[in-house]
PDB file of N, CA and C in Angstrom:
ATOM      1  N   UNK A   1     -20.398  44.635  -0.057  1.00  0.00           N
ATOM      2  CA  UNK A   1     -19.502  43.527   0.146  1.00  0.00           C
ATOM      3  C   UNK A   1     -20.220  42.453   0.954  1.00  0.00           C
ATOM      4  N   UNK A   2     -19.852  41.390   0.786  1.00  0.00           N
ATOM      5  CA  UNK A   2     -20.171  39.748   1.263  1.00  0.00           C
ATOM      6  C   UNK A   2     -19.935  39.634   2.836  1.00  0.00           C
ATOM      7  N   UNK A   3     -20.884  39.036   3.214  1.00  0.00           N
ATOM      8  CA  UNK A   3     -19.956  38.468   4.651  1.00  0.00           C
ATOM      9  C   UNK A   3     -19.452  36.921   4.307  1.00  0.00           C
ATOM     10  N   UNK A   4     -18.138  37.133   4.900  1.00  0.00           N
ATOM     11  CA  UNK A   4     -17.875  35.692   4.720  1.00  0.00           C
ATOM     12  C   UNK A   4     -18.006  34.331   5.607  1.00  0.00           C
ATOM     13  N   UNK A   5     -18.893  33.229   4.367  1.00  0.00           N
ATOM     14  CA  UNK A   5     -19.552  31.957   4.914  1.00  0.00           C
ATOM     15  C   UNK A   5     -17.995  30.988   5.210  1.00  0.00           C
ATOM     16  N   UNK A   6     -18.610  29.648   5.606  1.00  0.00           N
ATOM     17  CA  UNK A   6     -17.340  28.403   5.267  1.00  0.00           C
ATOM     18  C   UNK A   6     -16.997  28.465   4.006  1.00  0.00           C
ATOM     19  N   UNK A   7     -15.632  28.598   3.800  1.00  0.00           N
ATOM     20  CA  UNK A   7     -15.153  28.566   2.819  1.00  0.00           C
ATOM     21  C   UNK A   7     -13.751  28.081   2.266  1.00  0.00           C
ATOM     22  N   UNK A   8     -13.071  27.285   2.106  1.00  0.00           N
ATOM     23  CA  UNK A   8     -11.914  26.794   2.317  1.00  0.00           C
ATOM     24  C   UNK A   8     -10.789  27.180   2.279  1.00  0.00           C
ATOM     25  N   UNK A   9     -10.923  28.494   0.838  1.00  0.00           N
ATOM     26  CA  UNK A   9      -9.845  29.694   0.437  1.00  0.00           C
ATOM     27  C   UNK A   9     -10.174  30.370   1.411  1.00  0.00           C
ATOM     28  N   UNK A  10     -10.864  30.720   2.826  1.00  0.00           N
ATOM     29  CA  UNK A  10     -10.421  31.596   3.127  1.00  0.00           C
ATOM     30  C   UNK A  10      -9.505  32.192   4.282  1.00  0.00           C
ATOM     31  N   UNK A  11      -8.718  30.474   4.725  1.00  0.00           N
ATOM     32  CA  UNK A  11      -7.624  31.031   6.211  1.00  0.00           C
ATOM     33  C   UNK A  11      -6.329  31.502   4.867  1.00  0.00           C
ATOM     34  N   UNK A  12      -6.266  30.351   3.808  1.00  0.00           N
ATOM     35  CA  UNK A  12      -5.416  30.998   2.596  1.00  0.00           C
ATOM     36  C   UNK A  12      -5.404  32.066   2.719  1.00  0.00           C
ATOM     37  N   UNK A  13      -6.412  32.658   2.102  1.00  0.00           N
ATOM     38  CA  UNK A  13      -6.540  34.340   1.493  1.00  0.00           C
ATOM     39  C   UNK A  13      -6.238  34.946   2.790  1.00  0.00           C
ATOM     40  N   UNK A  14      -6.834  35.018   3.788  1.00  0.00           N
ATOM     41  CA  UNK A  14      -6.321  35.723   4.863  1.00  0.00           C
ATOM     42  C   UNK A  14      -4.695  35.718   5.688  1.00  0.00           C
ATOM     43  N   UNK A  15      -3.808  34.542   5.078  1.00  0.00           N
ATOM     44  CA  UNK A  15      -2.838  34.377   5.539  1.00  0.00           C
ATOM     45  C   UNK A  15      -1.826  35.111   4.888  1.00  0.00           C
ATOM     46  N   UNK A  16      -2.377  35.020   3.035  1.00  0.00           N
ATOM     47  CA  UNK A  16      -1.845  35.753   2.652  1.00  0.00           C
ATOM     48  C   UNK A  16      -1.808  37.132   2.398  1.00  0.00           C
ATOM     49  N   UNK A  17      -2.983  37.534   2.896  1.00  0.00           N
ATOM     50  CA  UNK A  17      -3.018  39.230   3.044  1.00  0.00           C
ATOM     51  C   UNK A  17      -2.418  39.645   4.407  1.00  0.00           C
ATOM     52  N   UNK A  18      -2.094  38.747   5.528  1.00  0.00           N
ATOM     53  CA  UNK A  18      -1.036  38.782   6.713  1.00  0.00           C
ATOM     54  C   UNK A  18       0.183  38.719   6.088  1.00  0.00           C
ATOM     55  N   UNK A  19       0.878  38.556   5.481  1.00  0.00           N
ATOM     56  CA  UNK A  19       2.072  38.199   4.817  1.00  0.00           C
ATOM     57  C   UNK A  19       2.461  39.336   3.595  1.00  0.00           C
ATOM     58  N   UNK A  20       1.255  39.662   3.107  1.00  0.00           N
ATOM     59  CA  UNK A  20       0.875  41.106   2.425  1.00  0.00           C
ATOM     60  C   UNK A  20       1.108  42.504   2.978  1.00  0.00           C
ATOM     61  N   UNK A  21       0.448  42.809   4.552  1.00  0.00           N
ATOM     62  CA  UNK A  21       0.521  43.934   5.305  1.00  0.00           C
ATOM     63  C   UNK A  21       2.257  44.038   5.687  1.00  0.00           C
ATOM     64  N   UNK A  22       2.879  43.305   5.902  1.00  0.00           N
ATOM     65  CA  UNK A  22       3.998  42.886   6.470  1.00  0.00           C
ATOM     66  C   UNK A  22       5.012  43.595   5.485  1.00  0.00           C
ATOM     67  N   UNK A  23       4.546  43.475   4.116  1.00  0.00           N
ATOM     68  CA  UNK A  23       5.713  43.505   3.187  1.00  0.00           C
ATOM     69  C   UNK A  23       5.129  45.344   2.219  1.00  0.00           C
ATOM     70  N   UNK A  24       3.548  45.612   2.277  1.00  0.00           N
ATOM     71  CA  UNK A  24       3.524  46.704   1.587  1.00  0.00           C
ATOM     72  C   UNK A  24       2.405  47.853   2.614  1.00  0.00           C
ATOM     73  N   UNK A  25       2.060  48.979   1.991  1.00  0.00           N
ATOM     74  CA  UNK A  25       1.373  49.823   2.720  1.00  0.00           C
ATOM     75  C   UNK A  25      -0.283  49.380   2.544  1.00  0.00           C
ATOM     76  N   UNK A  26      -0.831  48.265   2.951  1.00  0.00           N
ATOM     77  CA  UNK A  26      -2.085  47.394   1.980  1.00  0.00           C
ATOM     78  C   UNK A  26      -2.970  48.045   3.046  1.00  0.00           C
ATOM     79  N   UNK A  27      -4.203  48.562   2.378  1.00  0.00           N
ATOM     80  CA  UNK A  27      -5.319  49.823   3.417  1.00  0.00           C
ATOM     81  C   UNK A  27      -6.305  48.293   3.679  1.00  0.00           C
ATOM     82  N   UNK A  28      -6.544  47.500   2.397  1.00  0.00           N
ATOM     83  CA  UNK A  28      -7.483  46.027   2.696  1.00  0.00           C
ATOM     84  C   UNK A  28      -7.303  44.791   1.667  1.00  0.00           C
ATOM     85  N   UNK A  29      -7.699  43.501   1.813  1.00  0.00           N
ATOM     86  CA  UNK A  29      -7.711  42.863   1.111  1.00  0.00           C
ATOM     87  C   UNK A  29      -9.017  42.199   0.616  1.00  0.00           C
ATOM     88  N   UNK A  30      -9.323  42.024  -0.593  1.00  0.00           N
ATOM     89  CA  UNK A  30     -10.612  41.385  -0.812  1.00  0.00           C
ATOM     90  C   UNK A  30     -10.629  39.880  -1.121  1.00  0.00           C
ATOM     91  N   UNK A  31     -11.004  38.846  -1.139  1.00  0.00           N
ATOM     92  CA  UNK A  31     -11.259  38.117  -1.833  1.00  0.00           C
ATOM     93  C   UNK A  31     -12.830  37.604  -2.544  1.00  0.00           C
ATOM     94  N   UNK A  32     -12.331  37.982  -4.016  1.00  0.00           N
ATOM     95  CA  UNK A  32     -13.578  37.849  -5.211  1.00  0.00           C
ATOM     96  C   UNK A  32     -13.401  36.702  -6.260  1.00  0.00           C
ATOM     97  N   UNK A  33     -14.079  36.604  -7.018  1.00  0.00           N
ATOM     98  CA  UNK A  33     -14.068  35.368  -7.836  1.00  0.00           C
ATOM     99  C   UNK A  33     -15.538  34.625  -7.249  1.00  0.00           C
ATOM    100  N   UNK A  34     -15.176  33.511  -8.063  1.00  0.00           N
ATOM    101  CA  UNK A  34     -15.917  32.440  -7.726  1.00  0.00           C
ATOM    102  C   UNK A  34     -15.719  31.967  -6.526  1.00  0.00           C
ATOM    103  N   UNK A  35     -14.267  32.358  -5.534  1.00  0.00           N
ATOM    104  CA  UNK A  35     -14.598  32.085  -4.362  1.00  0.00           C
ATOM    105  C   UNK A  35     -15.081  32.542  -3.089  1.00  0.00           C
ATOM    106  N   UNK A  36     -15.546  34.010  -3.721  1.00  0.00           N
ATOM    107  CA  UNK A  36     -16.619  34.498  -3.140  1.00  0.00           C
ATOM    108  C   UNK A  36     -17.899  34.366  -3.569  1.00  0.00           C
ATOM    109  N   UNK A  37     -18.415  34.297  -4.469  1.00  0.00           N
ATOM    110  CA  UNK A  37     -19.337  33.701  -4.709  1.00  0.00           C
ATOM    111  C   UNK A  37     -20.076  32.036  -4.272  1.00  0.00           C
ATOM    112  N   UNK A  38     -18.989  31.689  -3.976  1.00  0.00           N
ATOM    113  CA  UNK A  38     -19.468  30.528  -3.381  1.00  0.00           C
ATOM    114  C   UNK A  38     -19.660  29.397  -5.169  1.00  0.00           C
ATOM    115  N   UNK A  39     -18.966  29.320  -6.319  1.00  0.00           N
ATOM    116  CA  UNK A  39     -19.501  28.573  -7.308  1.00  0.00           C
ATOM    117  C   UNK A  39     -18.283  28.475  -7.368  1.00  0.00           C
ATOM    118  N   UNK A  40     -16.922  27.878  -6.873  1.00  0.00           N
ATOM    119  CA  UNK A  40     -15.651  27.701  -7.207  1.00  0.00           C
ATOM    120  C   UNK A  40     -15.303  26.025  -7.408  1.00  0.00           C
ATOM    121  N   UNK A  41     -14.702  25.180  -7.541  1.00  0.00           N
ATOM    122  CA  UNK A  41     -14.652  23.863  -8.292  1.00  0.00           C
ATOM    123  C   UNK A  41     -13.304  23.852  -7.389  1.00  0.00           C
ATOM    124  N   UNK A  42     -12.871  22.445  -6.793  1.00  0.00           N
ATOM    125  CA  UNK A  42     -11.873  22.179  -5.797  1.00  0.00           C
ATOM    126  C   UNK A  42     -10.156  23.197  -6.780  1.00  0.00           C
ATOM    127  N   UNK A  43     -10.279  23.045  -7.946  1.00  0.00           N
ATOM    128  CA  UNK A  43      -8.998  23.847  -8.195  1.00  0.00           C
ATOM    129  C   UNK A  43      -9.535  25.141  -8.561  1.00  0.00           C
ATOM    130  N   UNK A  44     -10.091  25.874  -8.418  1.00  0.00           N
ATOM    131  CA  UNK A  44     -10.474  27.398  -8.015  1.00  0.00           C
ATOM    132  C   UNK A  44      -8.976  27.544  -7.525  1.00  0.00           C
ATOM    133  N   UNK A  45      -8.730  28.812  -8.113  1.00  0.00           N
ATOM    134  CA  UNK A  45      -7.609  29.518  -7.392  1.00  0.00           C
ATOM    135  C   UNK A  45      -8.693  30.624  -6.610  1.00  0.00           C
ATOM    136  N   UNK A  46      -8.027  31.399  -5.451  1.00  0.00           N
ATOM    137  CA  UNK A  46      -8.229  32.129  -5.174  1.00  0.00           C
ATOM    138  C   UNK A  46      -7.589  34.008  -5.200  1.00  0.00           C
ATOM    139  N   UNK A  47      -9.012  34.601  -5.956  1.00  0.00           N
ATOM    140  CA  UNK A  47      -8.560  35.930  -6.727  1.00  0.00           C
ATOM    141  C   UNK A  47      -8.405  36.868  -4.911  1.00  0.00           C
ATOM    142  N   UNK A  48      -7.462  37.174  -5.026  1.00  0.00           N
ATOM    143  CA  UNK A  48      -7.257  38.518  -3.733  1.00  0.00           C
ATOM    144  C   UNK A  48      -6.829  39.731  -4.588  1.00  0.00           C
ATOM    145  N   UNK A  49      -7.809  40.378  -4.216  1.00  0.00           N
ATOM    146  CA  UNK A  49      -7.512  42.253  -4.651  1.00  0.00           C
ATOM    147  C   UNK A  49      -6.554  42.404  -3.148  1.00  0.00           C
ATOM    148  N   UNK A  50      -5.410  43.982  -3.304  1.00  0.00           N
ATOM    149  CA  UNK A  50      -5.146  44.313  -2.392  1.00  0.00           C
ATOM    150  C   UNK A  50      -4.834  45.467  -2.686  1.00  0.00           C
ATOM    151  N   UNK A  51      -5.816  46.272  -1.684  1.00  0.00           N
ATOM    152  CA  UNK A  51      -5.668  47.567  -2.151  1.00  0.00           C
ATOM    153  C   UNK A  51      -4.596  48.321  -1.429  1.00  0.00           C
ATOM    154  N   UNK A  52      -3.549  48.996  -2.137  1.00  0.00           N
ATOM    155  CA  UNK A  52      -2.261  49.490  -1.555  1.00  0.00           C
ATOM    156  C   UNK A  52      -2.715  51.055  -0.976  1.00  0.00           C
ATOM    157  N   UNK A  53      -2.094  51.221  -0.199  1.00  0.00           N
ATOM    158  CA  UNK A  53      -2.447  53.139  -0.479  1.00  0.00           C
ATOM    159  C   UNK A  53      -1.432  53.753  -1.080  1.00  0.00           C
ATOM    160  N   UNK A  54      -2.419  54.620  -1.629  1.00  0.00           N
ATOM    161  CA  UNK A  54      -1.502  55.661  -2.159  1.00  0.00           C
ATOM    162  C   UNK A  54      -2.353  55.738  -3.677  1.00  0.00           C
ATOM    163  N   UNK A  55      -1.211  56.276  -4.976  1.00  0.00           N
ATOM    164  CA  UNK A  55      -1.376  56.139  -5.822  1.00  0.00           C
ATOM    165  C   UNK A  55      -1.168  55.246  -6.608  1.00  0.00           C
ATOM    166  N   UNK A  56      -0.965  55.559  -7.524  1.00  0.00           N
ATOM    167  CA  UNK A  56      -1.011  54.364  -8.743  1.00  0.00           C
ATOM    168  C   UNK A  56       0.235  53.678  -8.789  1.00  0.00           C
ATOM    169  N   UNK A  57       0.959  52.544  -8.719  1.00  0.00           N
ATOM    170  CA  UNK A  57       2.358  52.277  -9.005  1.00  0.00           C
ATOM    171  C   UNK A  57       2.647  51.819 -10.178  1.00  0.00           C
ATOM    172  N   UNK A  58       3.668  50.839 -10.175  1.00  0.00           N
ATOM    173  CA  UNK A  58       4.482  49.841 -11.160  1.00  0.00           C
ATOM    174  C   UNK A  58       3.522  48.918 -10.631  1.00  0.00           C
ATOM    175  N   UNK A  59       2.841  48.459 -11.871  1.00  0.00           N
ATOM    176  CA  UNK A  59       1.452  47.671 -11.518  1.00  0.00           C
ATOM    177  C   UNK A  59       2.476  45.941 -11.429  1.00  0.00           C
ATOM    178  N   UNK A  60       3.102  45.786 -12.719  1.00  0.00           N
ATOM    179  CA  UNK A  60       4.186  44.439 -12.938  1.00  0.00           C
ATOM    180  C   UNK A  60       4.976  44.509 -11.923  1.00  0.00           C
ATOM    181  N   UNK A  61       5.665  45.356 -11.396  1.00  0.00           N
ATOM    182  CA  UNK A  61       6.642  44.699 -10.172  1.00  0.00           C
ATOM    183  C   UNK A  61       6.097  44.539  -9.242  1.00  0.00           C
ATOM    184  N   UNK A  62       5.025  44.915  -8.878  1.00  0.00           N
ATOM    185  CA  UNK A  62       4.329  44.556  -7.621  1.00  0.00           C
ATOM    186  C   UNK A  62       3.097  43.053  -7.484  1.00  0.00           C
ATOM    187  N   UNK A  63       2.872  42.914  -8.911  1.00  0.00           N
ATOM    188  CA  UNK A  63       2.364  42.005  -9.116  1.00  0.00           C
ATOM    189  C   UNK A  63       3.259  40.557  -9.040  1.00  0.00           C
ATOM    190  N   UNK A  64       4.398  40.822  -9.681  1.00  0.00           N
ATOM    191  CA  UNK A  64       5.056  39.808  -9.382  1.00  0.00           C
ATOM    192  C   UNK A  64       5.994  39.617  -8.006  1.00  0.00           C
ATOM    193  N   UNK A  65       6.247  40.569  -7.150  1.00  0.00           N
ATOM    194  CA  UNK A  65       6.485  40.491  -6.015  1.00  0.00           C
ATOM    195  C   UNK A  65       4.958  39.754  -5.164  1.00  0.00           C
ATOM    196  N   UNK A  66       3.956  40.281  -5.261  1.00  0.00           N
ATOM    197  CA  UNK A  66       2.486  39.355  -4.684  1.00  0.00           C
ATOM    198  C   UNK A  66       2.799  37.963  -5.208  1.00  0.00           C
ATOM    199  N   UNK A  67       2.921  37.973  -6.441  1.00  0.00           N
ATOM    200  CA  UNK A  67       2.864  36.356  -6.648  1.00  0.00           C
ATOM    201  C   UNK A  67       3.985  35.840  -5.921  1.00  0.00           C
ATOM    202  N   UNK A  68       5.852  36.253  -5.788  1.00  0.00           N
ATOM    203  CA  UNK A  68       5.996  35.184  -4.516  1.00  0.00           C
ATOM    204  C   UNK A  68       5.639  34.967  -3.414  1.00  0.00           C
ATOM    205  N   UNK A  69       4.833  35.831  -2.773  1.00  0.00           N
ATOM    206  CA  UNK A  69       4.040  35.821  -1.596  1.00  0.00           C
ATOM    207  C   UNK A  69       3.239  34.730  -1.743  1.00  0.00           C
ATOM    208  N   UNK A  70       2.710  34.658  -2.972  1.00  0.00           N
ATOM    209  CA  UNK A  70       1.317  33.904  -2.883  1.00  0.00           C
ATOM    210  C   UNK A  70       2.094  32.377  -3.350  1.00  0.00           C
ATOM    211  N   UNK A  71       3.222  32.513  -4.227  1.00  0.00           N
ATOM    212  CA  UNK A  71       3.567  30.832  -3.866  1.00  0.00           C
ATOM    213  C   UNK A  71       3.921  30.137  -2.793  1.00  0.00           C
ATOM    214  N   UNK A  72       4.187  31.362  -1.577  1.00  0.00           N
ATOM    215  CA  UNK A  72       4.940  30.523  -0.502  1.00  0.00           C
ATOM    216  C   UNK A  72       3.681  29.824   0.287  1.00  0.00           C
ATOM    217  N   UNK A  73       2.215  30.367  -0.003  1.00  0.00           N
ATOM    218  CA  UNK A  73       0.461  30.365   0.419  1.00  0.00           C
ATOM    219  C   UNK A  73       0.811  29.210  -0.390  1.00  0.00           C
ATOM    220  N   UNK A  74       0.665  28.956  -1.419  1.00  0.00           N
ATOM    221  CA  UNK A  74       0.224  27.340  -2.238  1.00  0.00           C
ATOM    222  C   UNK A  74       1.440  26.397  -1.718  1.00  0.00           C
ATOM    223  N   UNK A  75       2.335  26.426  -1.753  1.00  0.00           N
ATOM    224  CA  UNK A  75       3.010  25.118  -0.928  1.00  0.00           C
ATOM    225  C   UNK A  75       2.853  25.208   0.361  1.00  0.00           C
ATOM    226  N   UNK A  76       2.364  26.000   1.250  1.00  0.00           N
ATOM    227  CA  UNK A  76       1.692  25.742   2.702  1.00  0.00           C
ATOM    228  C   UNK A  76       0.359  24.788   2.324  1.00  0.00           C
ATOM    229  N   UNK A  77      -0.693  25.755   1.969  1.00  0.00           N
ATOM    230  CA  UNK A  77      -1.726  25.305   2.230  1.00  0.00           C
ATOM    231  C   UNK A  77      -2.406  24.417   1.092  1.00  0.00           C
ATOM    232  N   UNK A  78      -1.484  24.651  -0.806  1.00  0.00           N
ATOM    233  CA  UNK A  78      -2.653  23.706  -1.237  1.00  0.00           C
ATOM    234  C   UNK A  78      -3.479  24.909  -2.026  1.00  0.00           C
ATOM    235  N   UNK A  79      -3.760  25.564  -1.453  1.00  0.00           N
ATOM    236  CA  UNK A  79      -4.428  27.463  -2.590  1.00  0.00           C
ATOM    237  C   UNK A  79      -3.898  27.871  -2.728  1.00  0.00           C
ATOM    238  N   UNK A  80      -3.942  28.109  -4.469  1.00  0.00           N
ATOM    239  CA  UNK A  80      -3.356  29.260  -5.767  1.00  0.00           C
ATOM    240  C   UNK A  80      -4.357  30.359  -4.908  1.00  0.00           C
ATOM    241  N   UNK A  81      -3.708  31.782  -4.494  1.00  0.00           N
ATOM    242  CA  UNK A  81      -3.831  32.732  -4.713  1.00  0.00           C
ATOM    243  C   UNK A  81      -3.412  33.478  -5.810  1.00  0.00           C
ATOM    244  N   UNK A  82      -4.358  34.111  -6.298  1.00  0.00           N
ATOM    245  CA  UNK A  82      -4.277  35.073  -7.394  1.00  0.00           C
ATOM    246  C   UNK A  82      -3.945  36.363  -6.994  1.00  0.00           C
ATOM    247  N   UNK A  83      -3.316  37.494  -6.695  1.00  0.00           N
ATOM    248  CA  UNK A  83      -3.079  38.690  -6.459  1.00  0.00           C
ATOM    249  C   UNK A  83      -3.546  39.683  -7.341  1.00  0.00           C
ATOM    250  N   UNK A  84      -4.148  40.095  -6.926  1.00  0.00           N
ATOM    251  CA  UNK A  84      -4.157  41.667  -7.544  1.00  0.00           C
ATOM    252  C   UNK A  84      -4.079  42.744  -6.843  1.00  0.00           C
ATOM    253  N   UNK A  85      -2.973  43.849  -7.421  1.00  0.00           N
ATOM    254  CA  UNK A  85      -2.543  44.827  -6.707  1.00  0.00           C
ATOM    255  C   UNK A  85      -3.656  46.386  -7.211  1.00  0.00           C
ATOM    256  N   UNK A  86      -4.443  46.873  -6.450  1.00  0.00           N
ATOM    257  CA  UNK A  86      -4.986  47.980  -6.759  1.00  0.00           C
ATOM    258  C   UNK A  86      -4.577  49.390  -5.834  1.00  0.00           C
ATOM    259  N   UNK A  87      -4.560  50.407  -6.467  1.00  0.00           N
ATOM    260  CA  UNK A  87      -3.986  51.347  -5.630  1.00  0.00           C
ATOM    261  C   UNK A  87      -4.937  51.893  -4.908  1.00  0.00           C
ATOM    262  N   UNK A  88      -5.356  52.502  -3.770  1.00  0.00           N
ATOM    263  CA  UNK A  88      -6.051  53.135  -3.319  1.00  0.00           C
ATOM    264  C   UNK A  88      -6.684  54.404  -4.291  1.00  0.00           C
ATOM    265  N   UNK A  89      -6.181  54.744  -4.877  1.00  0.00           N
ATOM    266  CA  UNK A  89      -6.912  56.162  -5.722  1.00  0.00           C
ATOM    267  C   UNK A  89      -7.737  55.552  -6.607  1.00  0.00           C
ATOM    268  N   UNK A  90      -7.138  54.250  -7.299  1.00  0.00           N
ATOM    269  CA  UNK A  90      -8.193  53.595  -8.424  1.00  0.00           C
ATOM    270  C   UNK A  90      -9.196  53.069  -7.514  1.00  0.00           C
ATOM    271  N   UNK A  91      -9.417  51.920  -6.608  1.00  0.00           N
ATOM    272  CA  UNK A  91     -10.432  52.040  -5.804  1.00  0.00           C
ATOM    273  C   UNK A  91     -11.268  53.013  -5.646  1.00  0.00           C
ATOM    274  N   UNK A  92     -11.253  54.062  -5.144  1.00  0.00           N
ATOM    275  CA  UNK A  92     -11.891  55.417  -4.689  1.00  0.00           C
ATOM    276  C   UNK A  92     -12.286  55.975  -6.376  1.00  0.00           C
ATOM    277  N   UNK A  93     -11.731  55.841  -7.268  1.00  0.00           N
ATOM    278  CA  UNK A  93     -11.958  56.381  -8.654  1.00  0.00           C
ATOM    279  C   UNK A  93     -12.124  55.381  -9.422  1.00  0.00           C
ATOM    280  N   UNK A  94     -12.685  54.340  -9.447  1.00  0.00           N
ATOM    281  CA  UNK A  94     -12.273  52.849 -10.651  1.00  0.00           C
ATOM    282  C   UNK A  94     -12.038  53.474 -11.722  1.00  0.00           C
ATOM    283  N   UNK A  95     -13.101  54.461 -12.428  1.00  0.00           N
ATOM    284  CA  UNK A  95     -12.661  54.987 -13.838  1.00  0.00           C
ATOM    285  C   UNK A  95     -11.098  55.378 -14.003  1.00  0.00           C
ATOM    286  N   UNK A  96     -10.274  55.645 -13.129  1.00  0.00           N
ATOM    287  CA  UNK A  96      -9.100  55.602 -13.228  1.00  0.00           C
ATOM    288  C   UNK A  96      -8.513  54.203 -13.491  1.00  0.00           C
ATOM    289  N   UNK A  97      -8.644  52.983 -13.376  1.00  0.00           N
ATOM    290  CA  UNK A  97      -8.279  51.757 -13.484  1.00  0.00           C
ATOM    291  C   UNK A  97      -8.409  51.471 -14.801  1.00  0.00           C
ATOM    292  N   UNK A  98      -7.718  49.889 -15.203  1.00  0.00           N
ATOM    293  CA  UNK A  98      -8.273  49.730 -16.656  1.00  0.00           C
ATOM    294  C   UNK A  98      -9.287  49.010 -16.779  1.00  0.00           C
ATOM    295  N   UNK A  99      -9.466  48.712 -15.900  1.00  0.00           N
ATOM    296  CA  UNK A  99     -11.046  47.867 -15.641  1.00  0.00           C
ATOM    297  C   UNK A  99     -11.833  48.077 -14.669  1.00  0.00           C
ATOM    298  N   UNK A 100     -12.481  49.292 -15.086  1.00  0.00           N
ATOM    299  CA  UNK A 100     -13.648  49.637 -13.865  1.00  0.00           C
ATOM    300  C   UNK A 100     -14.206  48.452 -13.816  1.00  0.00           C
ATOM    301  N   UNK A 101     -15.278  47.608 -14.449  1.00  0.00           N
ATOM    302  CA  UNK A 101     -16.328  46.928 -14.156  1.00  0.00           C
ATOM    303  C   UNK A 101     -15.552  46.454 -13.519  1.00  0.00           C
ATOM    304  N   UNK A 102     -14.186  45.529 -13.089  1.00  0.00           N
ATOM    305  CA  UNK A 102     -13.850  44.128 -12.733  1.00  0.00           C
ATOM    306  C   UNK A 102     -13.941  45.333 -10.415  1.00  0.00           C
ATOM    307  N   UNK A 103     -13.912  46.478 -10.722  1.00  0.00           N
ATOM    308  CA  UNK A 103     -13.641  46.985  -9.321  1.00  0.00           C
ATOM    309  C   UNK A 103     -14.652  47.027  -8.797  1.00  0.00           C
ATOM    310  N   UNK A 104     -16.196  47.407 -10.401  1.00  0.00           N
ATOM    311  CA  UNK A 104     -17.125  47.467  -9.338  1.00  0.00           C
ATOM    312  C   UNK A 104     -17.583  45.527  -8.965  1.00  0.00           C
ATOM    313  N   UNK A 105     -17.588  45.103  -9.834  1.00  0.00           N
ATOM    314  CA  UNK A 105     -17.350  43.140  -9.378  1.00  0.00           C
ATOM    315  C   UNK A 105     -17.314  42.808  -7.679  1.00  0.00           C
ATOM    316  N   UNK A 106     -15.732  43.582  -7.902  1.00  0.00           N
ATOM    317  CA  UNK A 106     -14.628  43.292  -6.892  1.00  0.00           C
ATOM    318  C   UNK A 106     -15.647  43.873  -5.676  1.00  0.00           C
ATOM    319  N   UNK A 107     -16.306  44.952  -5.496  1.00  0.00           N
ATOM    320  CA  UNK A 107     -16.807  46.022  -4.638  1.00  0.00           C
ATOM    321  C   UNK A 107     -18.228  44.959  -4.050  1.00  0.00           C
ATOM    322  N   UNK A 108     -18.765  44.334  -5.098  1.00  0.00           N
ATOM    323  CA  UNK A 108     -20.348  44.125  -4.864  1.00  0.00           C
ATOM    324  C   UNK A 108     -19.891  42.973  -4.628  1.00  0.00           C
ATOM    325  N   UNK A 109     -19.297  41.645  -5.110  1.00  0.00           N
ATOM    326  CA  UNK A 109     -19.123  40.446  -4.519  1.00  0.00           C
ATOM    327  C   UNK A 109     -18.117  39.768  -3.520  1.00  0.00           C
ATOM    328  N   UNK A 110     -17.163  40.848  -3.331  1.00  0.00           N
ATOM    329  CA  UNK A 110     -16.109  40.099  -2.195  1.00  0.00           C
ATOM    330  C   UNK A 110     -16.425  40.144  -1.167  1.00  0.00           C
ATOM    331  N   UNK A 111     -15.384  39.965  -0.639  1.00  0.00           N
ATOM    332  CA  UNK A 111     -15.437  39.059   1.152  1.00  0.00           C
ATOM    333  C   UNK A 111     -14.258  40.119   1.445  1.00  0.00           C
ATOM    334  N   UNK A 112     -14.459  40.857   2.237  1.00  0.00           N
ATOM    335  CA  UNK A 112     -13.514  41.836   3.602  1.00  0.00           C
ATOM    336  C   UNK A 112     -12.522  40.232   4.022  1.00  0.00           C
ATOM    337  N   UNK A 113     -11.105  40.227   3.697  1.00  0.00           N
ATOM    338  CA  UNK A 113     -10.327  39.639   4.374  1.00  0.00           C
ATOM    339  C   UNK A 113      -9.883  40.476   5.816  1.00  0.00           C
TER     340      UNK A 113
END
């Protein structure tokens, strides 16, 4: 994982993974994409993994519960957060996920919120 440089998504991303812990059992949050990478374009949304513990859930209700979290982040600050909800077991197992590569991505280029 990245250490994180100046970056503009990232009091966003971190506000909204504060607003995240508050509401689920979240072990960490990542932020990956292009705005960890540092190659993001002023409307870059910002992608946040959040890894829940436990097992696997209702991937859609929790996704769309993150996204009102993350709209109340874009009319504050101005950043689309992107949510993604991962469970702790798929983390620890990606081949359990439906997209290993995007975990190992997630693993080698994010930023520790």
């Amino acid at each position: 994982m990245k250490a994180a440089k100046a970056n503009p998504a990232l009091p966003a991303a971190r506000r909204f993974a504060q607003q995240v812990a508050l509401a689920y059992p979240m072990q960490q949050a990542i932020l990956f994409g292009s705005r960890a990478r540092g190659d993001a374009h002023a409307e870059s949304d910002a992608d946040v993994a959040i890894i829940l513990k436990g097992q696997a859930g209702h991937f859609v209700h929790t996704k769309m519960a993150l996204d009102d979290i993350a709209y109340d982040i874009l009319l504050d600050t101005g950043i689309r957060v992107q949510p993604l909800p991962v469970w702790e077991s798929e983390w620890q197992q990606p081949e359990q996920y439906s997209n290993p590569s995007l975990l190992g991505n997630i693993a080698r280029e994010g930023i520790r919120l």
